[in-house]
C-alpha atoms as a PDB file:
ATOM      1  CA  UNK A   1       8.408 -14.254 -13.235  1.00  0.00           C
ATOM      2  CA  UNK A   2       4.962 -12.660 -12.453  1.00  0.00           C
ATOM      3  CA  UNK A   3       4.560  -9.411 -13.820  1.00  0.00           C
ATOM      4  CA  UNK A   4       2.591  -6.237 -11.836  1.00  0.00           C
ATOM      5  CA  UNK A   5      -0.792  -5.235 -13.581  1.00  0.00           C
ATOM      6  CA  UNK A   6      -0.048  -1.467 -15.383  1.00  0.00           C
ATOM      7  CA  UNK A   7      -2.914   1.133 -14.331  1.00  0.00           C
ATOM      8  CA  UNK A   8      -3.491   4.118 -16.174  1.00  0.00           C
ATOM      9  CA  UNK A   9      -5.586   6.758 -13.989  1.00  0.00           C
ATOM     10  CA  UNK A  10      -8.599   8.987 -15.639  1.00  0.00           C
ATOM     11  CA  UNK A  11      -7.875  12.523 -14.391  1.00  0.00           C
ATOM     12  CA  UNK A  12     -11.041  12.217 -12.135  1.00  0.00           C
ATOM     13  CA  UNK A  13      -9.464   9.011 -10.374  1.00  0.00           C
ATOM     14  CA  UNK A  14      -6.209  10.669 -10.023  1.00  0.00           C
ATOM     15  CA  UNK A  15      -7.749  13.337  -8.106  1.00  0.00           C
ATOM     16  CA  UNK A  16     -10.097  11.419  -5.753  1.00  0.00           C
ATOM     17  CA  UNK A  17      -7.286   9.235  -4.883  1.00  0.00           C
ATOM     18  CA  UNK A  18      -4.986  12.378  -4.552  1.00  0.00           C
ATOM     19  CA  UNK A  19      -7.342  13.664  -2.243  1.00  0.00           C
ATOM     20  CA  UNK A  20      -7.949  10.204  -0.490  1.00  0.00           C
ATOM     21  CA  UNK A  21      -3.955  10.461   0.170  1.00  0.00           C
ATOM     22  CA  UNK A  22      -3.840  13.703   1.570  1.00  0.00           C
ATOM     23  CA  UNK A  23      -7.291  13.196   3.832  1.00  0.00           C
ATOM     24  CA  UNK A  24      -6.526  13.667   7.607  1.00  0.00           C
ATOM     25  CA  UNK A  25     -10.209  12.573   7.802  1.00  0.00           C
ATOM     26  CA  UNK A  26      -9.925   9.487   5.622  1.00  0.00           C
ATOM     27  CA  UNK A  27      -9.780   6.193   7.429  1.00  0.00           C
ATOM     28  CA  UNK A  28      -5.586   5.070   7.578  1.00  0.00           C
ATOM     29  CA  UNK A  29      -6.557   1.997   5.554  1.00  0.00           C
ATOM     30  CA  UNK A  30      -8.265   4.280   2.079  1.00  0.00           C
ATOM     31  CA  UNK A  31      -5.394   6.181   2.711  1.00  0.00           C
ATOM     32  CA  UNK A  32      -2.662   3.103   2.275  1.00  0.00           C
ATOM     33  CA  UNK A  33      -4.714   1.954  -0.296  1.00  0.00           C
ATOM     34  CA  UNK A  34      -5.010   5.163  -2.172  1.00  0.00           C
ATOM     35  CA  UNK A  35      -1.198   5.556  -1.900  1.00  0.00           C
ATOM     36  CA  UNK A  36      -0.072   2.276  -3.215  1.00  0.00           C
ATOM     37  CA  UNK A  37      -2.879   2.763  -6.696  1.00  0.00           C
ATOM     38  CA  UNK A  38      -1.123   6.146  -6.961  1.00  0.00           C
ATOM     39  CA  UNK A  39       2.521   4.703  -6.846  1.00  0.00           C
ATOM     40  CA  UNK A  40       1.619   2.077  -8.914  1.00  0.00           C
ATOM     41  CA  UNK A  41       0.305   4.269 -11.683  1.00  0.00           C
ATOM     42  CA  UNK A  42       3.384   6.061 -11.387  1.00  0.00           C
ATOM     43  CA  UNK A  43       5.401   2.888 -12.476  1.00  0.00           C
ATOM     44  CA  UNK A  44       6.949   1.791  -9.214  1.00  0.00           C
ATOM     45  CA  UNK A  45       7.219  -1.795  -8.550  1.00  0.00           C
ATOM     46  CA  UNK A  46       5.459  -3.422  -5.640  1.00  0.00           C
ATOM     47  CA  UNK A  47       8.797  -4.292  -3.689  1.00  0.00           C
ATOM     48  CA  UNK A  48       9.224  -0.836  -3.647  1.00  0.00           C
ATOM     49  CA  UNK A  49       6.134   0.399  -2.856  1.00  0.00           C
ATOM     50  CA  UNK A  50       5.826  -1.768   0.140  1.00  0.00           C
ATOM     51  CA  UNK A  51       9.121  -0.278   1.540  1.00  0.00           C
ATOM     52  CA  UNK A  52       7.923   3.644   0.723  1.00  0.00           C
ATOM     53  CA  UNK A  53       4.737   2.927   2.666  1.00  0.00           C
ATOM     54  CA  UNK A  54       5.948   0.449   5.410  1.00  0.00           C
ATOM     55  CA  UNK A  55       3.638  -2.865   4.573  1.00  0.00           C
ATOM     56  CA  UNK A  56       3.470  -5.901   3.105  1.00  0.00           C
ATOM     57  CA  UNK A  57       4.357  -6.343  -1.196  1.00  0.00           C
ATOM     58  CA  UNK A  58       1.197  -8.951  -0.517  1.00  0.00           C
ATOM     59  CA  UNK A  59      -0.664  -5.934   0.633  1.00  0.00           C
ATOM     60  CA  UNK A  60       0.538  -3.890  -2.325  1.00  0.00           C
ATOM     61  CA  UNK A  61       0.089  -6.700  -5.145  1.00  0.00           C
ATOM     62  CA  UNK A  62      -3.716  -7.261  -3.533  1.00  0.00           C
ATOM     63  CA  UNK A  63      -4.928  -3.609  -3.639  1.00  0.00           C
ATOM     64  CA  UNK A  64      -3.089  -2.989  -7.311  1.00  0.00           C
ATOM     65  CA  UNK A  65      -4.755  -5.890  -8.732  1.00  0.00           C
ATOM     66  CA  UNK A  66      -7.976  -5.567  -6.978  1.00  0.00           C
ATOM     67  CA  UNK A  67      -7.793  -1.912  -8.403  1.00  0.00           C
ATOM     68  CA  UNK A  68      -7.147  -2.968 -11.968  1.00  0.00           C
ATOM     69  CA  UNK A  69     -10.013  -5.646 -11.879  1.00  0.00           C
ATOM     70  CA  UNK A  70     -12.820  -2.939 -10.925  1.00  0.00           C
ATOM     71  CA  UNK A  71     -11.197  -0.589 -13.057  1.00  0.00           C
ATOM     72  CA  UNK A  72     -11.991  -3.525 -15.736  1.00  0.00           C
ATOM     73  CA  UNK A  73     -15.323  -4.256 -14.548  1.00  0.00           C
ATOM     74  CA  UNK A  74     -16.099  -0.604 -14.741  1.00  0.00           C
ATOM     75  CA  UNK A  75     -15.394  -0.618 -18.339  1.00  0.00           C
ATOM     76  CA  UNK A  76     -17.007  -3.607 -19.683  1.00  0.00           C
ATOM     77  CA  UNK A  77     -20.301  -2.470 -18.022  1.00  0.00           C
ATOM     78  CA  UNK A  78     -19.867   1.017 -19.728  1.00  0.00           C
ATOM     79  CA  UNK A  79     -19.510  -0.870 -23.174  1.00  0.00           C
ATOM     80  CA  UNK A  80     -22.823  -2.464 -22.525  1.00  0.00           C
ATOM     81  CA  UNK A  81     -25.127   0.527 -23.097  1.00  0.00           C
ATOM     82  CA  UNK A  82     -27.989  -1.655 -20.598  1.00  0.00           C
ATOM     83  CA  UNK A  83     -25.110  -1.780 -17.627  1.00  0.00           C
ATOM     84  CA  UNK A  84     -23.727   1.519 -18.346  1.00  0.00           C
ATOM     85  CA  UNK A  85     -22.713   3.541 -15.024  1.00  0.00           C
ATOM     86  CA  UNK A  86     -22.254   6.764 -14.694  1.00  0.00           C
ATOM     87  CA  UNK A  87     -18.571   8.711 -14.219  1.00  0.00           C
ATOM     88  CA  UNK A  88     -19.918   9.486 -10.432  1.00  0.00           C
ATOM     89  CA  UNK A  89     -20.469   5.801  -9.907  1.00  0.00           C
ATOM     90  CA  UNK A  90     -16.801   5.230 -10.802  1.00  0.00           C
ATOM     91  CA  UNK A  91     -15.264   8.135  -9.057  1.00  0.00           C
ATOM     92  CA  UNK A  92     -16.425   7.010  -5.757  1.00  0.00           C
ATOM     93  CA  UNK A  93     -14.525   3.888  -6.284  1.00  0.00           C
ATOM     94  CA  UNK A  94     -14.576   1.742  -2.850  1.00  0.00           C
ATOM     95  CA  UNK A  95     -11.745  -0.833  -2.007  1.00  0.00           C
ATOM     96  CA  UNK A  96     -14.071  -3.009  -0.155  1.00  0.00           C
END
């Protein structure tokens, strides 16, 4: 059995992607996107999710672990202090 990646949100993620959620100006897919990080940081499983928010657990599974991977990314260059970013950088994270 395949096991969902965990993500923990910074407070400054949590409350771009809150906002992201809530947008009425946001484009439909940032704010599906947005929805299914924020449900999967709050533990729900991807089955689940996918019901909630009327798509695809494939949908669901790709955005959480394309999340977690920049979220890793993100961190490994902020290790290196010669690829450090800045918090702004991360903030305005894009799910291209």
């Amino acid at each position: 059995m395949r096991v969902a990646c965990e993500i923990t949100l910074t407070d400054a993620e949590l409350q771009t992607l809150t906002r992201w959620s809530r947008g009425r100006s946001t484009p439909a897919r940032m704010v599906l996107r947005a929805k299914i990080v924020l449900l999967s940081a709050a533990g729900r499983l991807n089955k689940d999710i996918a019901v909630e928010l009327a798509t695809a657990r494939k949908t669901v599974a790709h955005w959480r672990n394309r999340f977690v991977q920049k979220q890793r990314s993100a961190e490994c260059r902020q290790i290196a202090p010669s690829n450090a970013i800045s918090n702004a950088d991360f903030i305005v994270f894009k799910f291209n």
